[in-house]
C-alpha atoms as a PDB file:
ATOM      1  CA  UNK A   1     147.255  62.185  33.989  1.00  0.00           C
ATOM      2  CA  UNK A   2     144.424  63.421  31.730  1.00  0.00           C
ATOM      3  CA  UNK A   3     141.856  62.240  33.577  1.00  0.00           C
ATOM      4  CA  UNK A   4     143.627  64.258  36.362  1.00  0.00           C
ATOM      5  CA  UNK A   5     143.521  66.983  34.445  1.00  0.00           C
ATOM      6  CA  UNK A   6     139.993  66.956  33.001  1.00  0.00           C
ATOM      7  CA  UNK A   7     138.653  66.599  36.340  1.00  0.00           C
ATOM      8  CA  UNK A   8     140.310  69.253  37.807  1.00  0.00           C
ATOM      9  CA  UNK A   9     139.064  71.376  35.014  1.00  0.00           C
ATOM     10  CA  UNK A  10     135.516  70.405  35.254  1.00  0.00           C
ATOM     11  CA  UNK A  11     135.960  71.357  38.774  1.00  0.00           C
ATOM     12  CA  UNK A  12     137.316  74.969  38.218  1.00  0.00           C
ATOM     13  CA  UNK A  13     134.463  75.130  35.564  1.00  0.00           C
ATOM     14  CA  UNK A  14     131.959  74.299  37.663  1.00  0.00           C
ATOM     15  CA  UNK A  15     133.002  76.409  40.660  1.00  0.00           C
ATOM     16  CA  UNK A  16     133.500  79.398  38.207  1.00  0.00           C
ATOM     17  CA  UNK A  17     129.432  78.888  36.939  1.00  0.00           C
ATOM     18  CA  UNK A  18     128.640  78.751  40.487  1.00  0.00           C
ATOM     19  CA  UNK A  19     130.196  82.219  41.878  1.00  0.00           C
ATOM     20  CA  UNK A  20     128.711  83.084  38.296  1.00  0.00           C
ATOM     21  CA  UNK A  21     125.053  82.270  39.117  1.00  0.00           C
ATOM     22  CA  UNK A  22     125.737  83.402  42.720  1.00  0.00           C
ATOM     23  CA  UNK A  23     126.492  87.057  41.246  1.00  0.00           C
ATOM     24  CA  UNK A  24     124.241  87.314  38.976  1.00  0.00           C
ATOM     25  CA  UNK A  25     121.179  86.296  41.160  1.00  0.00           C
ATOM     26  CA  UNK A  26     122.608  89.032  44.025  1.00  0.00           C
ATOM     27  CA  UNK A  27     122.822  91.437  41.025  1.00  0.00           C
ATOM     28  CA  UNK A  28     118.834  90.899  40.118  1.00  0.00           C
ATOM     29  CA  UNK A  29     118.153  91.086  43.760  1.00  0.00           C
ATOM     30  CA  UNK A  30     119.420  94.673  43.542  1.00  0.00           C
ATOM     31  CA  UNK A  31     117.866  95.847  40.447  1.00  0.00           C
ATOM     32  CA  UNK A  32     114.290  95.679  41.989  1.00  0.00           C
ATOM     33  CA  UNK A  33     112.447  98.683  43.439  1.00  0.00           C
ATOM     34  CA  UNK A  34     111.509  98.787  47.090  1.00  0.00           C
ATOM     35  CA  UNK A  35     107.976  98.449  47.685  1.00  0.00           C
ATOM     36  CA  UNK A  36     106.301 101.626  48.908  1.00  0.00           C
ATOM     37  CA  UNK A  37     105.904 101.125  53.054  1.00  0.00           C
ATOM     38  CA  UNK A  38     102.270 102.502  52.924  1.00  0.00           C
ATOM     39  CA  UNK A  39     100.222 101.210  55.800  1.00  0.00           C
ATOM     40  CA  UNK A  40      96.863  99.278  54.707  1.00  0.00           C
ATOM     41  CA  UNK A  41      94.591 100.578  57.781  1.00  0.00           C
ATOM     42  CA  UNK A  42      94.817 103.978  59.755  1.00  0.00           C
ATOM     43  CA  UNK A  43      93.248 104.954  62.811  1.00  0.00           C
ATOM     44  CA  UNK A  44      91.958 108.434  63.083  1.00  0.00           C
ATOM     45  CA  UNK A  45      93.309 110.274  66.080  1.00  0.00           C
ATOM     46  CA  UNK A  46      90.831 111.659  68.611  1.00  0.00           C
ATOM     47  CA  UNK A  47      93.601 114.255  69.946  1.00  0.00           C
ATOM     48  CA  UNK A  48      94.012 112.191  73.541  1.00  0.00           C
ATOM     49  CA  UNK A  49      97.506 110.845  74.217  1.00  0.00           C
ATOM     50  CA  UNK A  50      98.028 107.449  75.404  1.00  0.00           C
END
């Protein structure tokens, strides 16, 4: 019956680190900034429309 019971406890351990982890990586993915959406070339417009 121990053996029972230390596996299931390693098993509610280990599921408990992983929703741990899991939250805590989402959480870091939050904190950073958006990157500025500034375009790297621009074309000069010659006042004709398409």
């Amino acid at each position: 019956m121990s053996r029972l019971l230390a596996a299931a406890l390693t098993m509610v351990a280990a599921a408990a680190l992983a929703v741990g982890a899991a939250l805590g990586i989402v959480a870091l993915l939050d904190a950073t900034p958006d990157q500025p959406n500034n375009p790297l070339i621009t074309y000069e417009t010659t006042g004709r429309e398409r």
